[in-house]
Protein backbone atom coordinates (compact mmCIF):
# COMPACT_ATOMS: atom_id res chain seq x y z
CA UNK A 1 70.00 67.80 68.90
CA UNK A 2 68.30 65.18 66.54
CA UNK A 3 69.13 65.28 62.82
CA UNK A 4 67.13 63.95 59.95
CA UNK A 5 68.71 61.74 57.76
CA UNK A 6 69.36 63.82 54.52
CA UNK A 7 68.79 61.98 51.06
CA UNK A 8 71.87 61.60 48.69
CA UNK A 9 72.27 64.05 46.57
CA UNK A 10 73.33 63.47 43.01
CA UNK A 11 74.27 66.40 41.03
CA UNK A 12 71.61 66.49 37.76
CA UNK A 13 73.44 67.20 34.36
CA UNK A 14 73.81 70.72 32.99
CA UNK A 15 70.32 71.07 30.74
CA UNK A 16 71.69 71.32 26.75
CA UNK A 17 72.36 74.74 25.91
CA UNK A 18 70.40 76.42 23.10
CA UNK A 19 73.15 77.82 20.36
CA UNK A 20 71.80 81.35 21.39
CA UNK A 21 72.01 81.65 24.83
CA UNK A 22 70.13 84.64 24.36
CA UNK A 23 67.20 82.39 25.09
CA UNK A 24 68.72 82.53 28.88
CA UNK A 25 67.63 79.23 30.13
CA UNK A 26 68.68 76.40 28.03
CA UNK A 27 65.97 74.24 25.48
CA UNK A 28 65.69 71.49 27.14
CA UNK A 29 64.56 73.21 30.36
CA UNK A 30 60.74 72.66 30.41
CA UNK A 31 61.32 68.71 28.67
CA UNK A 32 63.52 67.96 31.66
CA UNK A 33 61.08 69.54 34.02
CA UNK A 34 58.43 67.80 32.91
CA UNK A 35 60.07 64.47 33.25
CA UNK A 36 61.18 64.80 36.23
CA UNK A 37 57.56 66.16 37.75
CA UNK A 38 55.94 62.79 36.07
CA UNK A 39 58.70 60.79 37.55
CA UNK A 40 58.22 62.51 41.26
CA UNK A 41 54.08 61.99 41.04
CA UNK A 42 54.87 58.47 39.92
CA UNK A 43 56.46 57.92 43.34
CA UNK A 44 54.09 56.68 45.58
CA UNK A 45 56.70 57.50 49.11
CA UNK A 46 57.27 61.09 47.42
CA UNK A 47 52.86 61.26 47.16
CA UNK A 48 52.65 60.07 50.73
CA UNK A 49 54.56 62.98 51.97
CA UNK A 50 53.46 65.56 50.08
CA UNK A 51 49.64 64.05 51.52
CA UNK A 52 51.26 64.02 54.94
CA UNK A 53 52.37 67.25 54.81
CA UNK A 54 49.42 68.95 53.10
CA UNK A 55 47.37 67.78 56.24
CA UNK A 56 49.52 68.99 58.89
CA UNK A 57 49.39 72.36 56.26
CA UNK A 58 45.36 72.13 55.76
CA UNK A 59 45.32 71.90 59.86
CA UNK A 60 47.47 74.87 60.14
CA UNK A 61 45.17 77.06 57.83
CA UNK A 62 42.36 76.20 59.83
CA UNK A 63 43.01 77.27 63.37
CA UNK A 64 42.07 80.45 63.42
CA UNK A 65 38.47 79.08 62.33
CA UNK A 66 38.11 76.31 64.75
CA UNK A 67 39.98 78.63 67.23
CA UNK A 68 39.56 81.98 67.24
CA UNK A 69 40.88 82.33 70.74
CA UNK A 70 44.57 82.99 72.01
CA UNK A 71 45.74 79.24 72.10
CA UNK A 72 47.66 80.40 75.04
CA UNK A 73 44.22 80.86 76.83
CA UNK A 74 43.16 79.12 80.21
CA UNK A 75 39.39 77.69 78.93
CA UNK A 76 39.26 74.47 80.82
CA UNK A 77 39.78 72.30 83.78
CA UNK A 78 43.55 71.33 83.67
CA UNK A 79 44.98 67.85 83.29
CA UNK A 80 41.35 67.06 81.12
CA UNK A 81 42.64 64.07 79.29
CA UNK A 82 41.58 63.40 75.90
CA UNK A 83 38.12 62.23 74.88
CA UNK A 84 36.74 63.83 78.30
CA UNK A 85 35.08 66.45 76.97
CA UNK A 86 33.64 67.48 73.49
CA UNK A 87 34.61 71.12 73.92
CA UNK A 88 38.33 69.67 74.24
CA UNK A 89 38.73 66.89 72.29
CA UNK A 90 42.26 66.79 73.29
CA UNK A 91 42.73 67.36 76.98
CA UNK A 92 43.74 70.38 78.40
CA UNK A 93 47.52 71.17 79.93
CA UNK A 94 48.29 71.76 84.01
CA UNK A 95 47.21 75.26 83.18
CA UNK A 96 43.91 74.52 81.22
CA UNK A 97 44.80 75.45 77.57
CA UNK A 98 43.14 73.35 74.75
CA UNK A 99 45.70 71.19 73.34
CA UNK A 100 43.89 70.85 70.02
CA UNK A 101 44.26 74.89 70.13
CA UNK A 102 47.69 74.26 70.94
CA UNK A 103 48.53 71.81 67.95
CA UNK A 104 46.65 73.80 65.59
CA UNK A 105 48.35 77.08 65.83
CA UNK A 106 51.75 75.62 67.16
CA UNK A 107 51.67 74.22 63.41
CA UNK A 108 51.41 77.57 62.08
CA UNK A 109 54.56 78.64 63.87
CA UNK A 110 56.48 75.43 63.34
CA UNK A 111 55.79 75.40 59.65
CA UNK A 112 56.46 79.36 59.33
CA UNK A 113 59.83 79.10 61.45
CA UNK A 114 60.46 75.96 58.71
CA UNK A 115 59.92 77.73 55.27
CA UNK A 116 61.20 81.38 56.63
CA UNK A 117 64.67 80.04 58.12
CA UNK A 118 65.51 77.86 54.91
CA UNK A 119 64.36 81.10 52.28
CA UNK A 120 66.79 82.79 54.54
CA UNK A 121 69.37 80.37 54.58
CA UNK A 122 69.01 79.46 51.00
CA UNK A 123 69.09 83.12 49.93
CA UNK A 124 72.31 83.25 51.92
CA UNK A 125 74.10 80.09 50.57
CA UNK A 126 73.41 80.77 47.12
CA UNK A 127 74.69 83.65 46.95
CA UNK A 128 77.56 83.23 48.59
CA UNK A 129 78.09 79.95 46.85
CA UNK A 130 77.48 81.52 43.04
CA UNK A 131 79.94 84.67 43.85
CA UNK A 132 82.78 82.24 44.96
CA UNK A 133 82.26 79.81 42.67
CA UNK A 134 82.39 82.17 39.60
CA UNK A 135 84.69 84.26 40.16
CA UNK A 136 87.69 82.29 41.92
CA UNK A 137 90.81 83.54 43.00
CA UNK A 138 90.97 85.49 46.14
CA UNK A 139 87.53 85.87 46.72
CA UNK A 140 86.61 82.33 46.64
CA UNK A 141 89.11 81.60 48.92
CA UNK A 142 88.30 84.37 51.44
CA UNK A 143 84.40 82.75 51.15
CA UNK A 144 85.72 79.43 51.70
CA UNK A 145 87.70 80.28 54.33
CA UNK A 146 84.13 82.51 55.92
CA UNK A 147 81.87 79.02 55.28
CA UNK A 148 84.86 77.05 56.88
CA UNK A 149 84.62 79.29 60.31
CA UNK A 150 80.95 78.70 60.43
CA UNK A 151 81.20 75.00 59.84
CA UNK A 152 84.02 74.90 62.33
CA UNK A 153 81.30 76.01 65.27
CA UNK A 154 79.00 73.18 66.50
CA UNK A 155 75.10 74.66 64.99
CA UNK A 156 73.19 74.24 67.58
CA UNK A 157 75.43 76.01 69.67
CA UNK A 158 75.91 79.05 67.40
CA UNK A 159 72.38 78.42 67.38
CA UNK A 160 71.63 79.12 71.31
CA UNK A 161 73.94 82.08 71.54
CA UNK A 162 72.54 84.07 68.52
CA UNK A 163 68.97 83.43 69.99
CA UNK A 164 70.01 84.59 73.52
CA UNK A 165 72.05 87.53 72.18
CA UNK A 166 69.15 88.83 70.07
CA UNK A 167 65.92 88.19 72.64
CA UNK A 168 64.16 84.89 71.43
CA UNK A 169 60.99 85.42 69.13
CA UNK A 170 59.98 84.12 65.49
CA UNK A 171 61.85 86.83 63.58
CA UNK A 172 65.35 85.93 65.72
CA UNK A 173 64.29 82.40 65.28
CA UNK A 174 64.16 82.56 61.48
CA UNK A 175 67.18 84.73 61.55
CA UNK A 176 69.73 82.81 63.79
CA UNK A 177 68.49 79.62 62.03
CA UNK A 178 69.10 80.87 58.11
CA UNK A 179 72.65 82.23 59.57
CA UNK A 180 73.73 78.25 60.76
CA UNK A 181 72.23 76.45 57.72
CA UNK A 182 74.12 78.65 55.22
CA UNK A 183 77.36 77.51 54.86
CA UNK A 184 76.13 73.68 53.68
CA UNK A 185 73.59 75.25 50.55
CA UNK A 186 76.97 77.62 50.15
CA UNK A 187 79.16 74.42 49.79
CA UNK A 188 77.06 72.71 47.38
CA UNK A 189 76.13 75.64 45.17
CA UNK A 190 79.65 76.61 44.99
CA UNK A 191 80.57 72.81 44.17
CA UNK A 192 77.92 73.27 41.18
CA UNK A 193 78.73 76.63 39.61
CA UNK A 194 82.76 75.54 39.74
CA UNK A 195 81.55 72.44 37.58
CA UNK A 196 79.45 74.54 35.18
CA UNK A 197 81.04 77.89 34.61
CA UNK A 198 83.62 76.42 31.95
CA UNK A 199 80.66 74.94 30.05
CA UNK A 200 79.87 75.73 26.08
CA UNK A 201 76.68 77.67 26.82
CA UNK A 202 78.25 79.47 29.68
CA UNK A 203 81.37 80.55 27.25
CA UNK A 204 79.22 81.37 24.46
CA UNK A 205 77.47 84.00 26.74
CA UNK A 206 80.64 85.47 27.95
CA UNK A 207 81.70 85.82 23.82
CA UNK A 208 78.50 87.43 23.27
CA UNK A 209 79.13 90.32 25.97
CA UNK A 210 76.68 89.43 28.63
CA UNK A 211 77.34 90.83 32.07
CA UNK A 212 78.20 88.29 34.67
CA UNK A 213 75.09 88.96 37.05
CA UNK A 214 72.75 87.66 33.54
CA UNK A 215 75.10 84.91 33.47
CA UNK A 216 75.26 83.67 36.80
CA UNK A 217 71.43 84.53 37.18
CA UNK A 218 69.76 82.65 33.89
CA UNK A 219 72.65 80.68 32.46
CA UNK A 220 74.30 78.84 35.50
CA UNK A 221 72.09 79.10 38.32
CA UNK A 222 68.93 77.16 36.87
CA UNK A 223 71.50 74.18 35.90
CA UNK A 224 72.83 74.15 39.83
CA UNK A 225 69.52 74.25 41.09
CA UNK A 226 68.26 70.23 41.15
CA UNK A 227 70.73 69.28 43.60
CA UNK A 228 69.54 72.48 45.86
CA UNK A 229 66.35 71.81 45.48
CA UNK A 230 66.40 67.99 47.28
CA UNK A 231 68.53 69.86 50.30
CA UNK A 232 66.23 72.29 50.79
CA UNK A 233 63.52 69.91 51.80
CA UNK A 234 65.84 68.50 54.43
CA UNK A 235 66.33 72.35 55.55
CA UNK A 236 63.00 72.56 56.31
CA UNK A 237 62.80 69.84 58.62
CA UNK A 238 65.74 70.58 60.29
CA UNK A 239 64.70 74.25 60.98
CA UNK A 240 61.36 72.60 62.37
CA UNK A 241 63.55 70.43 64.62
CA UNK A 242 66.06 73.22 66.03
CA UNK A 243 62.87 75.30 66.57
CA UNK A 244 61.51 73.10 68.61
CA UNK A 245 64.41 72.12 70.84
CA UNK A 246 64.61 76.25 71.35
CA UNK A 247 61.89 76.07 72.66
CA UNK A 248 61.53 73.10 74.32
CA UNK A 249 64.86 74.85 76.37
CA UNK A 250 62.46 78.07 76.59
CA UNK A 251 64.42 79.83 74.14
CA UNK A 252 61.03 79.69 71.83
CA UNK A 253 59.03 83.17 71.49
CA UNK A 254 57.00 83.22 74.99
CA UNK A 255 54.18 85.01 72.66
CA UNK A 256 53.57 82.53 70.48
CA UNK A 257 52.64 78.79 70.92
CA UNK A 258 54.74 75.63 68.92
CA UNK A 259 55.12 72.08 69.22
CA UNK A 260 58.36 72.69 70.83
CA UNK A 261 57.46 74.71 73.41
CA UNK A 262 54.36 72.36 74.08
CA UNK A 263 56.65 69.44 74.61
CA UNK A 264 58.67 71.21 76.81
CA UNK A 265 55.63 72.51 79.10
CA UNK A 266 54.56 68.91 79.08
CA UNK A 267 58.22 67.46 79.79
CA UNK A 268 57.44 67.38 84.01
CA UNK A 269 54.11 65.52 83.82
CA UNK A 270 54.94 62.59 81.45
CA UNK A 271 54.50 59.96 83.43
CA UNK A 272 50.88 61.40 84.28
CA UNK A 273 49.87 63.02 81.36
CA UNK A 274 51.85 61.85 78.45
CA UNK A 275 49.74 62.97 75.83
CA UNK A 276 51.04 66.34 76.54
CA UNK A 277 54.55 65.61 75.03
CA UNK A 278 53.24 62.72 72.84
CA UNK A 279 50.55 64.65 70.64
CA UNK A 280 52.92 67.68 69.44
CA UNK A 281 55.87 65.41 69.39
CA UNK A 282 53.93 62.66 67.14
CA UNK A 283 53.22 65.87 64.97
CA UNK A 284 56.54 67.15 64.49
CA UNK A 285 57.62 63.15 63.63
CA UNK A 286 54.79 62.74 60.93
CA UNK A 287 56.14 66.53 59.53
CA UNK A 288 59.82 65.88 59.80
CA UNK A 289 59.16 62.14 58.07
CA UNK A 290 56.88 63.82 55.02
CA UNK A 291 59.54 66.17 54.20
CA UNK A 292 62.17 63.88 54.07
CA UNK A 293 60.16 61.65 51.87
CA UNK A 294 59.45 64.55 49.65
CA UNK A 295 63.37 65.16 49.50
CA UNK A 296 64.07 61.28 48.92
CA UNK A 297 61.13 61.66 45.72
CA UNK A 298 62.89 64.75 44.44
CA UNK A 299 65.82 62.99 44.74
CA UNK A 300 65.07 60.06 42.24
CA UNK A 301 63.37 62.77 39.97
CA UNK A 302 66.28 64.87 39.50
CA UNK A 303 68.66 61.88 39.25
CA UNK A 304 70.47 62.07 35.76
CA UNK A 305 70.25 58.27 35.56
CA UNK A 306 66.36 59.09 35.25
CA UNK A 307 67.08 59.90 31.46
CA UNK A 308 68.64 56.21 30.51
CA UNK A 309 66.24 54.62 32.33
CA UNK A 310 63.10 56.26 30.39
């Protein structure tokens, strides 16, 4: 299973607190925001992906206009190599299906199996990871010792068996996917609320008789959230990647069309017709490498040596 090569996180410094924490999230917030959003758009490798990956989005968005059709749809003389034919600009498969088709709305999928697994497997680690870390005892342990037996089973594996239990499609996808990414956002939020829930602001909204939901929710949380932010973009290209060796196995939805699952119907012609595996897989590289260079720019933003050195 190939990994991308995650970023290193550094955890950003609580925000100052206001003296009321009434206010919920601290003063500073919208300063620090600010500086780090001008120090992200002044990276020119954090610009680069976010261009990279708005085309491979703008492409997405636009295949139901250029192709109406069901991608899956024989229209064409198979084996039509690329540049053949206007009508296919991109060859056709063995069973004459557009490829364009194909790379159009398998970027719909990819990109919504992406986004959907990490919102589910960042909804799952942070909550997990904000209940253990603020409250302690015997109920952080008993989470700890739930991430631990997650962790403990290789992914991918976990990964094939929850998809074959459950009947592969997007929704089981997105699903199985969110369950095996959990425990590492649960880590790392837990990691940040431990270091923040003994801090002045945090206190002060205890003394002043706020419930612990509010205080977890608008005092703690938006502090712990820089370093979660930079994993998350990793997430998403990792959720691309295990989507696409599902399917390239033929665990992918057989409904639906992805890069994945167009590298795997291409896998037994590549030394005749490489293009097959070569277009979608050159897709998934260019999507997979713009995310991580958006992670690597919110890296540097969030950085809490940023402040000295402005």
């Amino acid at each position: 299973m190939p990994k991308t090569s995650s970023p290193a996180l550094a955890a950003a410094p609580p925000l100052p607190a206001t003296a009321n924490p009434a206010a919920g999230t601290p003063a500073a917030a919208p300063r620090y925001g600010r500086r780090a959003l001008r120090a992200f758009l002044r990276n020119p490798t954090a610009i680069a992906g976010l261009v990279l990956l708005a085309l491979v989005m703008l492409g997405a968005s636009l295949a139901p206009l250029f192709y109406p059709d069901d991608p899956l749809g024989m229209v064409g003389r198979p084996l039509l190599w690329p540049g053949r034919q206007w009508s296919h600009p991109l060859g056709t498969d063995s069973l004459g299906r557009d490829v364009a088709a194909g790379l159009m709305h398998g970027a719909r999928i990819s990109l919504l199996v992406g986004f959907a697994a990490t919102c589910v497997g960042l909804s799952l680690g942070i909550l997990v990871g904000a209940v253990a870390g603020y409250r302690g005892g015997w109920l952080d342990d008993a989470l700890v010792r739930l991430i631990e037996i997650f962790q403990a089973v290789p992914s991918f594996i976990l990964l094939v068996v929850l998809v074959a239990i459950a009947q592969p499609s997007v929704a089981t996808i997105v699903g199985a996917i969110g369950i095996v990414t959990w425990p590492t956002i649960a880590r790392l939020v837990r990691a940040e609320v431990r270091a923040l829930r003994s801090k002045d602001f945090v206190v002060a909204a205890r003394g002043m008789g706020y419930g612990h939901g509010r205080i977890i929710l608008r005092e703690i949380l938006p502090n712990a959230m820089p370093p979660v932010i930079v994993t998350s973009s990793v997430m998403v290209a990792s959720a691309i990647l295990m989507e696409a060796a599902l399917s390239f196995m033929g665990l992918g939805d057989p409904n639906t069309v992805s890069w994945g699952s167009m590298i795997g119907a291409g896998r037994e012609l590549l030394r005749t017709a490489w293009y097959l595996t070569a277009l979608p897989g050159l897709l998934i590289v260019v999507t997979v490498l713009a995310l991580n260079l958006i992670g690597d720019g919110l890296n540097d933003a969030l950085n809490p040596r940023l402040e000295k050195d402005s």
